[in-house]
Protein backbone atom coordinates (compact mmCIF):
# COMPACT_ATOMS: atom_id res chain seq x y z
CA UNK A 1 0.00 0.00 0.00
CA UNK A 2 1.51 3.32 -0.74
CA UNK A 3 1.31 6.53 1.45
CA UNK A 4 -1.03 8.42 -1.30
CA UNK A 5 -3.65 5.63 -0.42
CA UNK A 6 -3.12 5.93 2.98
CA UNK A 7 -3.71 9.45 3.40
CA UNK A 8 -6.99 9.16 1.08
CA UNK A 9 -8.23 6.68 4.02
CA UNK A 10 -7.24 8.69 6.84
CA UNK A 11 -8.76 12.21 5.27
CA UNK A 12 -10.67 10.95 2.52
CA UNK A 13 -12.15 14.64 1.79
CA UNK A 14 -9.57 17.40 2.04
CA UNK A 15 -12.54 19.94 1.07
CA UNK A 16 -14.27 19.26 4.60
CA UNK A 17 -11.31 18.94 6.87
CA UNK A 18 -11.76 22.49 7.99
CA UNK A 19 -15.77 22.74 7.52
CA UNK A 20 -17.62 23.10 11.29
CA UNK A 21 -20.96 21.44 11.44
CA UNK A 22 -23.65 22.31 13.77
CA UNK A 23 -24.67 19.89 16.08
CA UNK A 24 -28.47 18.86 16.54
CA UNK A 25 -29.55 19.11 20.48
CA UNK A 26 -30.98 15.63 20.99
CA UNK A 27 -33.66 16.96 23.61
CA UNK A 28 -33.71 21.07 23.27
CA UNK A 29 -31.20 20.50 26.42
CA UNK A 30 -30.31 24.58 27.35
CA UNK A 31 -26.94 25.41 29.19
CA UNK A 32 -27.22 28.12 31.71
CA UNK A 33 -24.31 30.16 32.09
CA UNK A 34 -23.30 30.70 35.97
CA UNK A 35 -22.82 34.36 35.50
CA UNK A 36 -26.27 34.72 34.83
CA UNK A 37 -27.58 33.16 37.97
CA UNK A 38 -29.24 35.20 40.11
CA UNK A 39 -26.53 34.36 43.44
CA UNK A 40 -28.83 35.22 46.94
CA UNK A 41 -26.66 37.83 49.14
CA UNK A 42 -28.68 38.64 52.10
CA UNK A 43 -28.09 42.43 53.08
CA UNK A 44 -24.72 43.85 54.67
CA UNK A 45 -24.93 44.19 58.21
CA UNK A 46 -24.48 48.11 59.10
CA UNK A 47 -22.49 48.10 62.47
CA UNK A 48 -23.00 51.99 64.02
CA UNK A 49 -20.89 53.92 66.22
CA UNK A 50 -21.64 52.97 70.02
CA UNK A 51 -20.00 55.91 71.51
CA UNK A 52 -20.18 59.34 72.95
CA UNK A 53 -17.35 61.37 71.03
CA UNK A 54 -16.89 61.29 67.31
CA UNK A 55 -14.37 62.66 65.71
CA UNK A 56 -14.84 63.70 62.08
CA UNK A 57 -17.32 60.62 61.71
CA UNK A 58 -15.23 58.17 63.56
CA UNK A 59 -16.97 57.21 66.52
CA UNK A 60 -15.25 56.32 69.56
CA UNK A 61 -16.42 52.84 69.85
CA UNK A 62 -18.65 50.13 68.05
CA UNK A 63 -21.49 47.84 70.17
CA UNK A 64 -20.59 44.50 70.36
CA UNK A 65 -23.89 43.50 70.71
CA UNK A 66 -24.13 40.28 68.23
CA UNK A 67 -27.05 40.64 65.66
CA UNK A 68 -29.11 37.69 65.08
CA UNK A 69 -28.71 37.82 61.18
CA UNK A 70 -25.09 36.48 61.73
CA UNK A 71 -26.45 33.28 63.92
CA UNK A 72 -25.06 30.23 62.43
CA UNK A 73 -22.48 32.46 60.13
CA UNK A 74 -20.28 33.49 62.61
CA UNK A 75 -20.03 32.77 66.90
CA UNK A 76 -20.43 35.45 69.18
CA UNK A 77 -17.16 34.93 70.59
CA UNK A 78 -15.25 35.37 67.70
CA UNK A 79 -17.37 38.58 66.59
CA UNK A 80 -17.08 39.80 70.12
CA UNK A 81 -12.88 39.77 69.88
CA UNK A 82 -13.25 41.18 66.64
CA UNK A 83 -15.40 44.43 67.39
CA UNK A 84 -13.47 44.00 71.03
CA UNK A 85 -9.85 44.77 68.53
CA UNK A 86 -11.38 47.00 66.72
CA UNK A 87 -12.72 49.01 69.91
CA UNK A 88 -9.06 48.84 71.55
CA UNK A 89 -7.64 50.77 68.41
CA UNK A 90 -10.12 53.52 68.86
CA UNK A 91 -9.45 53.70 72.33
CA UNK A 92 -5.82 54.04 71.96
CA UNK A 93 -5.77 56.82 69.18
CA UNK A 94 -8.91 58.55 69.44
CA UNK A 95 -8.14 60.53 72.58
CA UNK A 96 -5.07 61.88 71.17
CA UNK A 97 -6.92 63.02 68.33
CA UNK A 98 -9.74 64.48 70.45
CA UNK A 99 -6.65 66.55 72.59
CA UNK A 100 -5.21 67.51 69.07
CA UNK A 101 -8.93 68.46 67.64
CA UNK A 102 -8.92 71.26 70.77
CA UNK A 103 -5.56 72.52 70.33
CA UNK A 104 -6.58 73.05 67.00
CA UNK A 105 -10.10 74.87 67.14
CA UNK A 106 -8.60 77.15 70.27
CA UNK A 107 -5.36 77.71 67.49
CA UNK A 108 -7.53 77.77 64.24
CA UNK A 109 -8.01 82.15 64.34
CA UNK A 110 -4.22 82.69 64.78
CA UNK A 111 -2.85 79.78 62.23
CA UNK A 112 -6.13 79.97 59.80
CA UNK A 113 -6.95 76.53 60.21
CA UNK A 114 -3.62 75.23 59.47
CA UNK A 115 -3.70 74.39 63.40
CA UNK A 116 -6.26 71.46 62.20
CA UNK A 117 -4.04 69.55 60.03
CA UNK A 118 -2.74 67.44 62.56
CA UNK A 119 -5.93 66.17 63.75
CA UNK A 120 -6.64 65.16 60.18
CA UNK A 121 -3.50 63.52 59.66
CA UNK A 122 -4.11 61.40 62.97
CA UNK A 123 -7.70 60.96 61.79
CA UNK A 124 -6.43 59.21 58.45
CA UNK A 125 -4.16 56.92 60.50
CA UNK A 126 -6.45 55.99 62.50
CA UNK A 127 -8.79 54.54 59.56
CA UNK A 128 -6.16 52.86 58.03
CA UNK A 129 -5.36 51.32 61.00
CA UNK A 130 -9.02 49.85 61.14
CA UNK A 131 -8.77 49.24 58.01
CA UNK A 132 -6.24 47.48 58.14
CA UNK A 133 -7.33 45.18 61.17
CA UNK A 134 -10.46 44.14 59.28
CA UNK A 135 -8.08 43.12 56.58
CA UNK A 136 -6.53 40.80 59.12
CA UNK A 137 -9.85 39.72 60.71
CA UNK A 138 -11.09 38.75 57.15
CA UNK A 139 -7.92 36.96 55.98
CA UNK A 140 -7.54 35.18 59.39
CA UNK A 141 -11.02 34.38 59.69
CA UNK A 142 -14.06 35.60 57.79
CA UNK A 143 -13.47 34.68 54.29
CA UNK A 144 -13.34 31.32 54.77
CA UNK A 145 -16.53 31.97 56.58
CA UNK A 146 -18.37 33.94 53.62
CA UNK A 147 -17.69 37.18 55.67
CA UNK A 148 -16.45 39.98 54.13
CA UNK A 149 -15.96 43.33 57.07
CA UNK A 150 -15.08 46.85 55.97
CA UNK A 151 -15.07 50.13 57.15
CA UNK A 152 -17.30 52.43 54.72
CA UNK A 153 -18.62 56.16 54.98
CA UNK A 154 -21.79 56.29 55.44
CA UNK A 155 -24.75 59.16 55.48
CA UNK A 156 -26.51 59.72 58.89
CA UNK A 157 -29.76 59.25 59.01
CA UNK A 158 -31.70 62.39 59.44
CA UNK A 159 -28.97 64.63 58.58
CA UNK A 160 -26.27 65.60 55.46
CA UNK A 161 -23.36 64.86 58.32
CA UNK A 162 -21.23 61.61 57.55
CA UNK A 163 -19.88 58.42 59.76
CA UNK A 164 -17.77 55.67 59.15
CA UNK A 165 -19.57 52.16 60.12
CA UNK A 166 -18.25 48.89 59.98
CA UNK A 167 -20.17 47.17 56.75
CA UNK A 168 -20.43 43.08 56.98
CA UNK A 169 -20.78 41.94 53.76
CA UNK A 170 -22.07 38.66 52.60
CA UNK A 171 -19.87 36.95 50.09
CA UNK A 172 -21.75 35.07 47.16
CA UNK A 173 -21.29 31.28 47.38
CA UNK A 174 -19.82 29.80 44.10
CA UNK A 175 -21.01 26.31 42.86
CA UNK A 176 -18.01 23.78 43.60
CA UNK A 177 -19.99 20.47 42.90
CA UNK A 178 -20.01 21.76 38.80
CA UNK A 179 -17.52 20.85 36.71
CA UNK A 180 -15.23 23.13 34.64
């Protein structure tokens, strides 16, 4: 047998090697696309400022009452030693920023409110701090709990003024049992 007659069995058509046929759908069978299901995220949970002084939004402390939406997601103990960190931090640089804040206002007339730069400097820090101890908290713990924590800026209620609240998020749960 030579190679010519070979090739003619193994491709016997040349003209259709690169043709694409459609193939029928035995039973109308339809493929759904994960993106487009609709993936159930409950609400964030919207954790307020607890305490008495505030300091350009940032409240002093956060309540660690637990709220019931995070039964079963979370134990009280853990959330506890989280808002518990996060409630140490403001304790430990919100006075100084609150001594700083009335240096500042009794300075302001005779600097022209380059006397409250400081305050604003310590009031940065003091979010990214928070910021990034939720970082921690969710790396350590919540993500692999479907947790997501973050401090956002939020609109008071009732009035144009602004606060920062700690914002539990609800991350969407992806299908593992599908295949690829």
């Amino acid at each position: 047998m030579r190679a010519a007659d070979v090739m003619s069995v193994l491709l016997p058509n040349m003209a259709d090697f690169d043709t694409i046929y459609e193939l029928e759908d035995e039973e109308d069978e339809h493929v759904v696309i994960e993106e487009h299901l609709p993936r159930y995220c409950p609400e964030p949970v919207v954790m307020r400022g607890a305490g008495h002084i505030t300091v350009f939004g940032l409240s002093n402390r956060f309540d660690t009452e637990f709220p019931s939406i995070l039964t079963g997601k979370v134990a009280p103990e853990e959330f506890k030693t989280s808002i518990g960190r996060v409630n140490a931090c403001l304790k430990k640089n919100l006075p100084v920023n609150v001594k700083w804040l009335l240096c500042g206002c009794l300075c302001c007339c005779c600097t022209v409110g380059c006397s409250l730069w400081p305050v604003i400097c310590l009031n940065k820090r003091t979010r990214r701090s928070i910021q990034k101890l939720l970082e921690w908290e969710n790396n350590r713990l919540y993500h692999k709990l479907g947790l997501h924590w973050k401090l956002s800026k939020r609109k008071c209620e009732g009035s144009n003024m602004m606060e920062y609240v700690i914002l539990i998020e609800f991350l969407p749960k992806y299908p593992i049992f599908r295949p690829d």
